[in-house]
PDB file of N, CA and C in Angstrom:
ATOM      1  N   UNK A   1     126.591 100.826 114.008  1.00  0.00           N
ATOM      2  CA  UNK A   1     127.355 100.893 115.236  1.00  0.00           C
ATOM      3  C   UNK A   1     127.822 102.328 115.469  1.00  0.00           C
ATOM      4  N   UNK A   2     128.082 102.605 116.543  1.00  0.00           N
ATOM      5  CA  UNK A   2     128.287 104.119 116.852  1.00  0.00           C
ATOM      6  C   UNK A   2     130.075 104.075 116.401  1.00  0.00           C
ATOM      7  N   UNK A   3     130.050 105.367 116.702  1.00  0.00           N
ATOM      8  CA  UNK A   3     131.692 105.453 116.636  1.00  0.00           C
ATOM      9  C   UNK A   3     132.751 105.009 117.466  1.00  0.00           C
ATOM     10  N   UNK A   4     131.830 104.874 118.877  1.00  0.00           N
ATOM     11  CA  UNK A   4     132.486 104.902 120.129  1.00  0.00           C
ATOM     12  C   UNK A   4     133.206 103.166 120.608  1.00  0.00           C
ATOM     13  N   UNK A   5     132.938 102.620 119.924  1.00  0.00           N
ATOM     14  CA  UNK A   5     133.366 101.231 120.206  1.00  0.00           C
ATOM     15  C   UNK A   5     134.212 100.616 120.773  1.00  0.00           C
ATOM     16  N   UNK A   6     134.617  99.933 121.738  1.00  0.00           N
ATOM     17  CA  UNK A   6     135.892  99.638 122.494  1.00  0.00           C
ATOM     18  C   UNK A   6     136.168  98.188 122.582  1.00  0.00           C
ATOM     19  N   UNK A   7     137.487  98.343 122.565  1.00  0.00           N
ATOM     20  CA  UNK A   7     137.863  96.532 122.860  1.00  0.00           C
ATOM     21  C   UNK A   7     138.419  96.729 124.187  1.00  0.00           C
ATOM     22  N   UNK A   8     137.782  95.453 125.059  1.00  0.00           N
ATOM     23  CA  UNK A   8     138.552  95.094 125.857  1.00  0.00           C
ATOM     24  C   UNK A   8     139.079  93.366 125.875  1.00  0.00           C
ATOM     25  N   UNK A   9     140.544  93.756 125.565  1.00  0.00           N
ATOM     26  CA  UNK A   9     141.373  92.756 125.666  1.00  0.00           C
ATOM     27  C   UNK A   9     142.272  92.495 126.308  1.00  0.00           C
ATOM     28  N   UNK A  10     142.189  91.717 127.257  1.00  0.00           N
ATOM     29  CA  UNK A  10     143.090  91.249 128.830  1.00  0.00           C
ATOM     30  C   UNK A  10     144.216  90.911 127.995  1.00  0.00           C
ATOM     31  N   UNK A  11     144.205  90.588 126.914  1.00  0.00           N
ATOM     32  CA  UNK A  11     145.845  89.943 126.301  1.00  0.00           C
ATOM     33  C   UNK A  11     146.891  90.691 125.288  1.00  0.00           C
ATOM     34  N   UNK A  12     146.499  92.400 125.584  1.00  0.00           N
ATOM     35  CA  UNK A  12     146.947  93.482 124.418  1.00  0.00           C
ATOM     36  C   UNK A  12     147.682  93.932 125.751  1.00  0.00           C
ATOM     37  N   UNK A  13     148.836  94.436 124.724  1.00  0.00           N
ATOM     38  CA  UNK A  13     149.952  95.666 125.526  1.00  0.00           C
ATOM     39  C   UNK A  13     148.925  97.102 125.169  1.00  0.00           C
ATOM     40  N   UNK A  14     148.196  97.121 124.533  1.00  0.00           N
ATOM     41  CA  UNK A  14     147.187  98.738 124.244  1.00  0.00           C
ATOM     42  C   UNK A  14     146.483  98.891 125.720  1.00  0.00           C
ATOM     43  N   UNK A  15     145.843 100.090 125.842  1.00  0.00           N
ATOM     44  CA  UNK A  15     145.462 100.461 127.120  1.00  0.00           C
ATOM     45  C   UNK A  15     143.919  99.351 126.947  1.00  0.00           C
ATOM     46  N   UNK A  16     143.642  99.278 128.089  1.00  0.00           N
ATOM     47  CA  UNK A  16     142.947  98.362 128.464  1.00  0.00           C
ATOM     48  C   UNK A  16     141.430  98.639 128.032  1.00  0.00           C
ATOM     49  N   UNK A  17     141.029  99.614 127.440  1.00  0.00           N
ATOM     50  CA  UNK A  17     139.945  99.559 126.833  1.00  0.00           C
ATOM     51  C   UNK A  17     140.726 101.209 125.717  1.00  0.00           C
ATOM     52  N   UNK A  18     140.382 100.434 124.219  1.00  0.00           N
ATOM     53  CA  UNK A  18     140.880 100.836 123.217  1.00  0.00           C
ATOM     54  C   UNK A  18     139.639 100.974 122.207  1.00  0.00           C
ATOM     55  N   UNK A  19     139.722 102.115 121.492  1.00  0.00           N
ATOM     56  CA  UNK A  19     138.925 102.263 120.439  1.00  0.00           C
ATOM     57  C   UNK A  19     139.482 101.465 119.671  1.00  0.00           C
ATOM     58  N   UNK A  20     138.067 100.590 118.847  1.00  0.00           N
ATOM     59  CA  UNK A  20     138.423  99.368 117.485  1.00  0.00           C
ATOM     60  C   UNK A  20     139.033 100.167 116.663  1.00  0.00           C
ATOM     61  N   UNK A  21     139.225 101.374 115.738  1.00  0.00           N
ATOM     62  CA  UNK A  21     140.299 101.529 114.893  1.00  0.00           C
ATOM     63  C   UNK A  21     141.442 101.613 115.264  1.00  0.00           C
ATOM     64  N   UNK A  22     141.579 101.818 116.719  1.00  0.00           N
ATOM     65  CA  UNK A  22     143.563 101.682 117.096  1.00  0.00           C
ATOM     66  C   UNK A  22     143.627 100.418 117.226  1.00  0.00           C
ATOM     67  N   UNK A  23     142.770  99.223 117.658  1.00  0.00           N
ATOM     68  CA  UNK A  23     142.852  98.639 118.187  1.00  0.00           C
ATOM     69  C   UNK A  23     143.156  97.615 116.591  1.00  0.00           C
ATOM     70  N   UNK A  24     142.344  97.541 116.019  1.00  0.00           N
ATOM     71  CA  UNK A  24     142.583  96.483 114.709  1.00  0.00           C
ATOM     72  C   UNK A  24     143.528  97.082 113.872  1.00  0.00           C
ATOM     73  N   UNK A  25     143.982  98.543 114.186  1.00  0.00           N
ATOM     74  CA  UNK A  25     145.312  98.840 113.290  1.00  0.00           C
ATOM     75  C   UNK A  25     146.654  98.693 113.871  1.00  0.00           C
ATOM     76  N   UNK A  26     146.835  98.376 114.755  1.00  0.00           N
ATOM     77  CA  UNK A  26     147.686  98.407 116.073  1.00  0.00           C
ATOM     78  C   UNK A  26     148.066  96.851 116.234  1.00  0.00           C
ATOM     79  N   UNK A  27     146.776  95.754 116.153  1.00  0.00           N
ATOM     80  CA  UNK A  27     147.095  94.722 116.187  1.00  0.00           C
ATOM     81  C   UNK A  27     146.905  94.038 115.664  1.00  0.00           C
ATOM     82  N   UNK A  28     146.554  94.193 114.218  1.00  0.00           N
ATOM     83  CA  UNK A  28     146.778  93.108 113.204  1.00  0.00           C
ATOM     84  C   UNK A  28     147.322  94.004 112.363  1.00  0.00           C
ATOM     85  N   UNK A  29     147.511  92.635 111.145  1.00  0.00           N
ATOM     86  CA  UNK A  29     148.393  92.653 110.217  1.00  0.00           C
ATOM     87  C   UNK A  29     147.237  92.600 109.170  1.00  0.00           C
ATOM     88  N   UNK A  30     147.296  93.136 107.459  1.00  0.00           N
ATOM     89  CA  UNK A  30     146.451  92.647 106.593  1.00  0.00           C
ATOM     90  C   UNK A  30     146.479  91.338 106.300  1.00  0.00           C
ATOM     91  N   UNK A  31     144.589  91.186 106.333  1.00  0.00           N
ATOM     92  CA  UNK A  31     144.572  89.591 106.448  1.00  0.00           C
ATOM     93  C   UNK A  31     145.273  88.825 105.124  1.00  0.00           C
ATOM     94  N   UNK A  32     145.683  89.883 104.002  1.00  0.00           N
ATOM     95  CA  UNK A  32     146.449  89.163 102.667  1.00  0.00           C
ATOM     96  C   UNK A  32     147.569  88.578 102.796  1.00  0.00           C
ATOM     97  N   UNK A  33     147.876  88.528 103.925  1.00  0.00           N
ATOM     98  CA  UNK A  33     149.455  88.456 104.090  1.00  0.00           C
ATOM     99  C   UNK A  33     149.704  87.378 105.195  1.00  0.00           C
ATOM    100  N   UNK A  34     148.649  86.685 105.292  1.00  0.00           N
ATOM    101  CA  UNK A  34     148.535  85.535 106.037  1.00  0.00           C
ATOM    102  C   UNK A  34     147.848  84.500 105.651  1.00  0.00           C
ATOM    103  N   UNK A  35     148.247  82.808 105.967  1.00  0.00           N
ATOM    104  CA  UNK A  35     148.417  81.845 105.427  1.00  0.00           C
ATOM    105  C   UNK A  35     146.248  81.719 105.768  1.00  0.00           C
ATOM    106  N   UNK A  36     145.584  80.636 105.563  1.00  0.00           N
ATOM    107  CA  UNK A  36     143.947  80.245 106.122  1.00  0.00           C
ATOM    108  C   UNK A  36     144.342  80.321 107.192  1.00  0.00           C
ATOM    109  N   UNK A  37     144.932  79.162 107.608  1.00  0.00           N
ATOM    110  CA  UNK A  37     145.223  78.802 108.964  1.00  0.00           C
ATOM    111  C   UNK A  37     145.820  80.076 110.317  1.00  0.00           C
ATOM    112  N   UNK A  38     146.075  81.181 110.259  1.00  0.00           N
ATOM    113  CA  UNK A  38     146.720  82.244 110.685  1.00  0.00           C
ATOM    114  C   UNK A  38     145.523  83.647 110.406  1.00  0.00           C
ATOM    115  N   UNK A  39     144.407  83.403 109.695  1.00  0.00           N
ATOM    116  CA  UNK A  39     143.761  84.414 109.754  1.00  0.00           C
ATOM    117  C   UNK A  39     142.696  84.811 110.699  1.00  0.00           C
ATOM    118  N   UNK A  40     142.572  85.447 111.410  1.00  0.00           N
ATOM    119  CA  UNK A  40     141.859  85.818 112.857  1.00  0.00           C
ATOM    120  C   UNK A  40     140.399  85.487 112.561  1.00  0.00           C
ATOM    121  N   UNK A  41     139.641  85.011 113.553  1.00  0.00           N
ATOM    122  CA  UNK A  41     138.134  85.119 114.275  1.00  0.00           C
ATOM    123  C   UNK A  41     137.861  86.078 114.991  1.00  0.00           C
ATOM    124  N   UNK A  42     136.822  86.024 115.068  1.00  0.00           N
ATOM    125  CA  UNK A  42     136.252  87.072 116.041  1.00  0.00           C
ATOM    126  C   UNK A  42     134.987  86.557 115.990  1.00  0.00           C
ATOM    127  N   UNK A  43     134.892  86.140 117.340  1.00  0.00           N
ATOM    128  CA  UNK A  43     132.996  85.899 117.862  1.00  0.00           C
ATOM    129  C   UNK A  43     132.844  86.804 118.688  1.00  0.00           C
ATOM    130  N   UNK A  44     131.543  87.223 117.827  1.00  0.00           N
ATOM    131  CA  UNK A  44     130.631  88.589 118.672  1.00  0.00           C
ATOM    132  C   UNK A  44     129.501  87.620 118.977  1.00  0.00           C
ATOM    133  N   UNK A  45     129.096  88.253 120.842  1.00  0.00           N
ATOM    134  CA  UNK A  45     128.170  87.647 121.082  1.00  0.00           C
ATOM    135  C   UNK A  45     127.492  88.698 122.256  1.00  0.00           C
ATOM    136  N   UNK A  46     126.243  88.427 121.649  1.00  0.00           N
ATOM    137  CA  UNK A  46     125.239  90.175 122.356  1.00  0.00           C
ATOM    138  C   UNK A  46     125.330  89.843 123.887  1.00  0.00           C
ATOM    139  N   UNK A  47     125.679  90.902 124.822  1.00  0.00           N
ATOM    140  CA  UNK A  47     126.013  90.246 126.247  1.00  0.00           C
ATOM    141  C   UNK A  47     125.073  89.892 126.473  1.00  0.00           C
ATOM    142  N   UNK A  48     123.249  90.191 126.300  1.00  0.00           N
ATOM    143  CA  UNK A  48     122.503  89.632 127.037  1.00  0.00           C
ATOM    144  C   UNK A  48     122.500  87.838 126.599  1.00  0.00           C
ATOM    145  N   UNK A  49     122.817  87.533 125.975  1.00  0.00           N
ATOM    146  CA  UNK A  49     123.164  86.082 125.752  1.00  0.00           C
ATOM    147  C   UNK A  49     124.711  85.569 126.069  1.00  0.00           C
ATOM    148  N   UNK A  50     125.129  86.445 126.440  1.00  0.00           N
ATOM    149  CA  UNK A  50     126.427  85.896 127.238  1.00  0.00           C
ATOM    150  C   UNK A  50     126.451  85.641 128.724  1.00  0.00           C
ATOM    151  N   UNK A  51     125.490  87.229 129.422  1.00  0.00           N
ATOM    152  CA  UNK A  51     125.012  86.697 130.490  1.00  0.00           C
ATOM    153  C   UNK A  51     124.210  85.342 130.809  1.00  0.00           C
ATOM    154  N   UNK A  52     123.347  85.041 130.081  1.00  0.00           N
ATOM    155  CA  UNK A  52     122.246  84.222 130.075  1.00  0.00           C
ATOM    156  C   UNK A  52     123.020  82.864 129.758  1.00  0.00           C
ATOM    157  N   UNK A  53     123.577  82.749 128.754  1.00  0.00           N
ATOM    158  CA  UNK A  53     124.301  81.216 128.430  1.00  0.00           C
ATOM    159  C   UNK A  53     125.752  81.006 129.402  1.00  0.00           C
ATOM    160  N   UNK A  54     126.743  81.343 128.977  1.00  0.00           N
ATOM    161  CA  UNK A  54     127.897  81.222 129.848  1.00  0.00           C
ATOM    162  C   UNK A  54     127.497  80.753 131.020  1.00  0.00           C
ATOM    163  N   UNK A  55     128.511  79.587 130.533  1.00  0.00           N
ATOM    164  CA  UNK A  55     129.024  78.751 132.311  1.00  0.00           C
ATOM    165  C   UNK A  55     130.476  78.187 132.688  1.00  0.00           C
ATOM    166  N   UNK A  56     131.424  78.631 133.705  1.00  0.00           N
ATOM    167  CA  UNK A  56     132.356  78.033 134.041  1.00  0.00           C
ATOM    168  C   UNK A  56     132.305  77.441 134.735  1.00  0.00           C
ATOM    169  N   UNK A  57     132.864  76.598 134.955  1.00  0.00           N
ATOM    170  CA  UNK A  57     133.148  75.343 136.938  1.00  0.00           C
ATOM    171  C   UNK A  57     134.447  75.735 137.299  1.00  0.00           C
ATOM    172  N   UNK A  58     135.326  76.899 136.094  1.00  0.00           N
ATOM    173  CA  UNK A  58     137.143  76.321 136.575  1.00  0.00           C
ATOM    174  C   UNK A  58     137.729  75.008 136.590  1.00  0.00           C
ATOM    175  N   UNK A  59     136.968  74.187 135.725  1.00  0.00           N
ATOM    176  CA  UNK A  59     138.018  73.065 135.213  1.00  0.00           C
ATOM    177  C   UNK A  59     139.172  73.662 134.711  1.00  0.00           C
ATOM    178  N   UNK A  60     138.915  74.669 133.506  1.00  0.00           N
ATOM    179  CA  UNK A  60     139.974  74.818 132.599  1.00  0.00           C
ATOM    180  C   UNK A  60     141.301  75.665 133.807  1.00  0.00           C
ATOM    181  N   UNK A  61     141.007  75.772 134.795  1.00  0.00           N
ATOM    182  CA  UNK A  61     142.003  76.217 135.633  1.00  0.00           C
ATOM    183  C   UNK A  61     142.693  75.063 136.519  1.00  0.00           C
ATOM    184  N   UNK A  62     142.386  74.127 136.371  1.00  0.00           N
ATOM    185  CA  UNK A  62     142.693  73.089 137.232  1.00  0.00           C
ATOM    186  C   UNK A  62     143.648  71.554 136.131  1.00  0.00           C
ATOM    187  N   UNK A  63     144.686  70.898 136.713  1.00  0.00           N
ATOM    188  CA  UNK A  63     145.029  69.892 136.276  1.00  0.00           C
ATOM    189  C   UNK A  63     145.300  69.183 137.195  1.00  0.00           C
ATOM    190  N   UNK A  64     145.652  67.511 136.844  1.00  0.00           N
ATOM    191  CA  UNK A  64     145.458  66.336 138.060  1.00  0.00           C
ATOM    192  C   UNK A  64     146.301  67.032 139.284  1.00  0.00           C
ATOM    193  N   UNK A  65     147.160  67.846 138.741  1.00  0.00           N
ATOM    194  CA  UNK A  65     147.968  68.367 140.415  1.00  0.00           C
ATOM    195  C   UNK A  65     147.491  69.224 140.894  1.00  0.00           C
ATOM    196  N   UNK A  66     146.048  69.522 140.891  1.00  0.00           N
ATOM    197  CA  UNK A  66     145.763  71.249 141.301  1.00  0.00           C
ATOM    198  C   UNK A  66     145.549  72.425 140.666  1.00  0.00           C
ATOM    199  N   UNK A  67     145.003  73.505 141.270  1.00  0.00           N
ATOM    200  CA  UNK A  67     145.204  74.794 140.686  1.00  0.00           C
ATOM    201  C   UNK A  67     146.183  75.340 139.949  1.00  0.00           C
ATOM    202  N   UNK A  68     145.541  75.645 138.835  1.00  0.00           N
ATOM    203  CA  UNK A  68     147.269  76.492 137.948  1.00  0.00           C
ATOM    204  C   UNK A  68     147.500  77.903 139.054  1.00  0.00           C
ATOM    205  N   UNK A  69     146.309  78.323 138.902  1.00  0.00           N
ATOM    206  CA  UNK A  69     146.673  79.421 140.044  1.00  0.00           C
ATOM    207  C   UNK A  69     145.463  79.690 141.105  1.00  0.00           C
ATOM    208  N   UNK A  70     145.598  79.898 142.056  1.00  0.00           N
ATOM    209  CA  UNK A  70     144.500  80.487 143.071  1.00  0.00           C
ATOM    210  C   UNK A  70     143.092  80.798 142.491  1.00  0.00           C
ATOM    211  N   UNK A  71     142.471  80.439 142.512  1.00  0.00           N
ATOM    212  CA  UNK A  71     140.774  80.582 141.865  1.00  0.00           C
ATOM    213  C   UNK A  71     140.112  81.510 142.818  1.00  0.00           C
ATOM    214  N   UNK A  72     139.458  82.880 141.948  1.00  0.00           N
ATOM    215  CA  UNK A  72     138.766  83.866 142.459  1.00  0.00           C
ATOM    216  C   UNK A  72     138.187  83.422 143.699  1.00  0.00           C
ATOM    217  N   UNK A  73     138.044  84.417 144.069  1.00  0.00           N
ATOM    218  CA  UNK A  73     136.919  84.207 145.656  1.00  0.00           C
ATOM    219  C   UNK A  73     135.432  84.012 145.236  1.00  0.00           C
ATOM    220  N   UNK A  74     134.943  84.642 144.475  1.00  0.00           N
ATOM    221  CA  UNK A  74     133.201  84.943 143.923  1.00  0.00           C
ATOM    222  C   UNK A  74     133.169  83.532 143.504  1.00  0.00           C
ATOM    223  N   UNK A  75     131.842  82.882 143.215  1.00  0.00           N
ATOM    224  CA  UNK A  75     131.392  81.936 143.145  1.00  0.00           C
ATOM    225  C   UNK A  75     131.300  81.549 141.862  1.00  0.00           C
ATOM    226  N   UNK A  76     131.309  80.302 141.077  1.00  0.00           N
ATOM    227  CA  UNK A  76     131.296  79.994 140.019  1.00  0.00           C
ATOM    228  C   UNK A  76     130.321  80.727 138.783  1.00  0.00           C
ATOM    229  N   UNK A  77     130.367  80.812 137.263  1.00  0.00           N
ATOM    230  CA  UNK A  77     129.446  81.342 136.786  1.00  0.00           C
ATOM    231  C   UNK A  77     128.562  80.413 136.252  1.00  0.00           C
ATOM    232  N   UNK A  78     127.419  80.583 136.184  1.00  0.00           N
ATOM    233  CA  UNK A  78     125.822  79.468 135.339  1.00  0.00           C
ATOM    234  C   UNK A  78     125.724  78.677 136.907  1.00  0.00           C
ATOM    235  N   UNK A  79     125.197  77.685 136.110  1.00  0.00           N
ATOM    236  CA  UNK A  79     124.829  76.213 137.188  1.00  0.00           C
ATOM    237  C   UNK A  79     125.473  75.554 137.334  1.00  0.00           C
ATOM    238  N   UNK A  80     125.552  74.841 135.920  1.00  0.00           N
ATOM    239  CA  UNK A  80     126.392  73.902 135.925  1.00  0.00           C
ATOM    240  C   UNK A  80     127.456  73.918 135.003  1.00  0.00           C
ATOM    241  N   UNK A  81     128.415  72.812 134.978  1.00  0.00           N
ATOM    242  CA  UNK A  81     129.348  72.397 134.080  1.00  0.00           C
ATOM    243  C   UNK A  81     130.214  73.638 133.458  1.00  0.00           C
ATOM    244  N   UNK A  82     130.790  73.763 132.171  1.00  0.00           N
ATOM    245  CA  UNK A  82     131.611  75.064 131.624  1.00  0.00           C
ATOM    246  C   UNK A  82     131.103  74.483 130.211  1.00  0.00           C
ATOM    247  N   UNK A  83     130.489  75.223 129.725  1.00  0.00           N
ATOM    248  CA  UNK A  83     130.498  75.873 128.019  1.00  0.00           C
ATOM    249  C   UNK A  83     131.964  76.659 127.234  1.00  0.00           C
ATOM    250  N   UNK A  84     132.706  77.148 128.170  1.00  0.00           N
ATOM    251  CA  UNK A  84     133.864  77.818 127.842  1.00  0.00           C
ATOM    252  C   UNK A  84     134.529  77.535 125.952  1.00  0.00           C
ATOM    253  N   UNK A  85     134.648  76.444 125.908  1.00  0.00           N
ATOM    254  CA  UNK A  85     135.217  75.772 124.799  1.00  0.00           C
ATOM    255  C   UNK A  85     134.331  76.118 123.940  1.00  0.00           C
ATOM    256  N   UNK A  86     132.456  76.228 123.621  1.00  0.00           N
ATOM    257  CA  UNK A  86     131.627  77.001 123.103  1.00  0.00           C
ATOM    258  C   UNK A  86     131.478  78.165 122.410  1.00  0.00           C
ATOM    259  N   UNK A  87     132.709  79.127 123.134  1.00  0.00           N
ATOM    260  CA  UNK A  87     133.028  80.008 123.096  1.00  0.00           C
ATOM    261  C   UNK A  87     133.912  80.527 122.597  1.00  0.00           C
ATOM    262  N   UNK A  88     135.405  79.884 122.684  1.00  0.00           N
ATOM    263  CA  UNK A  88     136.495  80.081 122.074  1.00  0.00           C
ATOM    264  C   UNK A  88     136.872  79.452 121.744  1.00  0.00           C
ATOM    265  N   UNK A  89     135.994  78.609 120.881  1.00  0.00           N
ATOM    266  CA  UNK A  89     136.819  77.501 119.696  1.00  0.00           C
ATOM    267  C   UNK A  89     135.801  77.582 118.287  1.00  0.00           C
ATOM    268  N   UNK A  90     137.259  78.006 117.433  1.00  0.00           N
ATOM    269  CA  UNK A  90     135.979  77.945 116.496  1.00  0.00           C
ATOM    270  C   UNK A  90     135.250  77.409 115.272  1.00  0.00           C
ATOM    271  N   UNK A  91     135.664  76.263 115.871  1.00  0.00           N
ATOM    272  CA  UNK A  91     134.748  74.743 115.325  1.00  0.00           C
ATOM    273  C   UNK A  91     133.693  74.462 115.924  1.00  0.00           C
ATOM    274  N   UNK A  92     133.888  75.087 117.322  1.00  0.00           N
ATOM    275  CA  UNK A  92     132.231  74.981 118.300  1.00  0.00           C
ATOM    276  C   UNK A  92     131.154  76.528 117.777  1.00  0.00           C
ATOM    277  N   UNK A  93     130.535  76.530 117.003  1.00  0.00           N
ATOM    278  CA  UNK A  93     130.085  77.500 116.742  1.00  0.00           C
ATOM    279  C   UNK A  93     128.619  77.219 116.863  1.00  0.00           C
ATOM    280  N   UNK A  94     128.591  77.570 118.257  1.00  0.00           N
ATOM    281  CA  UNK A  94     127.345  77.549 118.778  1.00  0.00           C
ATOM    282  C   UNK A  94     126.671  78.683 119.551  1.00  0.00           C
ATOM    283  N   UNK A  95     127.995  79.599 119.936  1.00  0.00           N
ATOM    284  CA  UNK A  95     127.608  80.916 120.378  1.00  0.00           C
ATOM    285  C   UNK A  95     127.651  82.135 119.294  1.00  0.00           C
ATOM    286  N   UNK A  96     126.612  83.136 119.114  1.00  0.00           N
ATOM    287  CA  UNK A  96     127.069  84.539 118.620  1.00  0.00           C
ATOM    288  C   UNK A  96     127.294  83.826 117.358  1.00  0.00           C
ATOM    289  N   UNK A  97     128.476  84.932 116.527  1.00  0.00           N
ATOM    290  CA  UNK A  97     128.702  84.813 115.203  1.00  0.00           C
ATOM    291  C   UNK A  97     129.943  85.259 115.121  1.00  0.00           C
ATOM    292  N   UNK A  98     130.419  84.006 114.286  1.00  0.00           N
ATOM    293  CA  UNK A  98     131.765  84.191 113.937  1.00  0.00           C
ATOM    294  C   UNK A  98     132.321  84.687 112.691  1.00  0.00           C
ATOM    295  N   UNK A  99     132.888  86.061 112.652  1.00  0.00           N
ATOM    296  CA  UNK A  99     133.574  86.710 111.681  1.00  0.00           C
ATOM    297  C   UNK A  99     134.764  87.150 111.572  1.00  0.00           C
ATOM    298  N   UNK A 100     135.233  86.758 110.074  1.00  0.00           N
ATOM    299  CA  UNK A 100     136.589  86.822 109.853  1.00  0.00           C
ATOM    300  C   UNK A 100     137.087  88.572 110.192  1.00  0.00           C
ATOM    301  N   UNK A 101     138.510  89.005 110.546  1.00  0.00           N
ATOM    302  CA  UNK A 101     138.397  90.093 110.588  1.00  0.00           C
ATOM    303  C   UNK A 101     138.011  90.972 109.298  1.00  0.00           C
ATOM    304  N   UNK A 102     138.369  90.899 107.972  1.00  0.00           N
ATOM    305  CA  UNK A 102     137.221  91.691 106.600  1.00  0.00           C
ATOM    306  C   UNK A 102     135.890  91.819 107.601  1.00  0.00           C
ATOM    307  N   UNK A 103     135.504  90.722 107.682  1.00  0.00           N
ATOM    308  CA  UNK A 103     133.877  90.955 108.106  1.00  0.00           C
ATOM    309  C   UNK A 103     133.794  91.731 109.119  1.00  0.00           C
ATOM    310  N   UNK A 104     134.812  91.922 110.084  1.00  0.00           N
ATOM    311  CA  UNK A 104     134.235  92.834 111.624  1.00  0.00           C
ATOM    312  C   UNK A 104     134.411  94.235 110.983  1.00  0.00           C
ATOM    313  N   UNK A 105     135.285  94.168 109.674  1.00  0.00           N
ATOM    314  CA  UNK A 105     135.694  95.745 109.796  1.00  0.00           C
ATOM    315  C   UNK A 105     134.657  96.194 109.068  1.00  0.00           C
ATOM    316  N   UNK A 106     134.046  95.040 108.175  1.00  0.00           N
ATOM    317  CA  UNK A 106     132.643  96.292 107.681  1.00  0.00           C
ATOM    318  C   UNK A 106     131.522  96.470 108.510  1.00  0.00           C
ATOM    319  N   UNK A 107     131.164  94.738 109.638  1.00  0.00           N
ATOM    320  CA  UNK A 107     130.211  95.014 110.723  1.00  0.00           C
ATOM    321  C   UNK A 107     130.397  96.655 110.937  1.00  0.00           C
ATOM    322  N   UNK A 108     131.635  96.588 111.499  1.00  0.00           N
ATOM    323  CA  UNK A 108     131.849  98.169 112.273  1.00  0.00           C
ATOM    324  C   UNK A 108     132.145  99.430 111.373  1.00  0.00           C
ATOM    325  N   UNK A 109     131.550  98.733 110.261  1.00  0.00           N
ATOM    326  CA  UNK A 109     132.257 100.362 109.151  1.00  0.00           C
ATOM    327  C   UNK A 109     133.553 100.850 109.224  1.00  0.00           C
ATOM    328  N   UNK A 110     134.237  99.933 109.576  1.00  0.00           N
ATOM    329  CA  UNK A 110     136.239 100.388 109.386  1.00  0.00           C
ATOM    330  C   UNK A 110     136.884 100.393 108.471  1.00  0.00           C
ATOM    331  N   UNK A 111     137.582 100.813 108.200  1.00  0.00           N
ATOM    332  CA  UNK A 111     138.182 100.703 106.943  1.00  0.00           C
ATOM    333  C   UNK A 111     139.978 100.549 107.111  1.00  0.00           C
ATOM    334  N   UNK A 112     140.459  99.777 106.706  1.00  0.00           N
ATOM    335  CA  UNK A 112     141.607  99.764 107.569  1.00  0.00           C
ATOM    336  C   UNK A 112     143.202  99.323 106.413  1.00  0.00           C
ATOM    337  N   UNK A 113     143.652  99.723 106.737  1.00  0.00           N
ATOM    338  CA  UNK A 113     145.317 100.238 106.086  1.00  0.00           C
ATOM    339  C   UNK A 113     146.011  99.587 107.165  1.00  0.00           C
ATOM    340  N   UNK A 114     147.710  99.006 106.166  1.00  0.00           N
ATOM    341  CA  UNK A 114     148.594  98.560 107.648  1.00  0.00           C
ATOM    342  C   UNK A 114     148.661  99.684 107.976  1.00  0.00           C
ATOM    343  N   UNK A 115     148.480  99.727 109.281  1.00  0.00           N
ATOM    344  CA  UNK A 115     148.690 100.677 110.207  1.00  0.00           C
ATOM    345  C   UNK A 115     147.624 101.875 110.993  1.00  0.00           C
ATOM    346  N   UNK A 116     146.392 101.719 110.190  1.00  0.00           N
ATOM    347  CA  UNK A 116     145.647 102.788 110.199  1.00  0.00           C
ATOM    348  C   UNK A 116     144.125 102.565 110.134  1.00  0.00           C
ATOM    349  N   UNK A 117     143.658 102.817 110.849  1.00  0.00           N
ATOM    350  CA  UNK A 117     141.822 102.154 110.266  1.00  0.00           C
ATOM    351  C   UNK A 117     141.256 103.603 110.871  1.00  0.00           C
ATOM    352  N   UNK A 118     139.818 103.718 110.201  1.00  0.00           N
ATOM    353  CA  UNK A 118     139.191 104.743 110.139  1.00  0.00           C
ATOM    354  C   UNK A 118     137.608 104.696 109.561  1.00  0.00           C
ATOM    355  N   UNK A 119     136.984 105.286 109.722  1.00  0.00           N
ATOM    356  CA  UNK A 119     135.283 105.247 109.756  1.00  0.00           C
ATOM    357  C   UNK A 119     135.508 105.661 108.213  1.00  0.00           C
TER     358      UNK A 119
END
């Protein structure tokens, strides 16, 4: 992997596209210091198979009373139905590959300290 790597995560106070060593030193904790149940995933999945598989309908935006909130203008993604749950659950491991964070940091050659990660 190059050096240049970025996360983008809609759910971080970090700037909106962050290099992975600020980004996994910044927001986690060492995985020793957390219970099974509390230790992070991470599914990587190559976009050209994200383009290609992924499908929403916006169920998961909707309950018997309606919209949780206003649904985009652009048109649904895939054909049919939502795979979504496929995706971010990870007992459904049917997309990509799921690795514990140890495993992303050597995928990416990181090396990482509380507080600090580095090539």
């Amino acid at each position: 992997m190059n050096g240049n790597n970025q996360i983008f995560d809609f759910d971080t106070t970090l700037p909106f596209n962050t290099d992975m060593g600020s980004y996994f030193s910044e927001s986690f904790v060492d995985e020793r210091l957390l219970s099974h149940k509390e230790t992070p995933l991470f599914r990587i999945v190559p976009s050209n198979e994200f383009v290609t598989l992924f499908s929403s309908d916006r169920s998961h935006m909707k309950t018997s009373r309606g919209w949780l909130s206003p649904p985009p203008s652009w048109p649904i993604i895939g054909n049919a139905g939502t795979n979504l749950a496929g995706f971010i659950q990870a007992k459904a491991n049917q997309f990509g590959k799921l690795l514990t964070y140890d495993a992303m940091l050597r995928r990416f050659n990181l090396s990482c300290e509380i507080g600090k990660c580095g090539k």
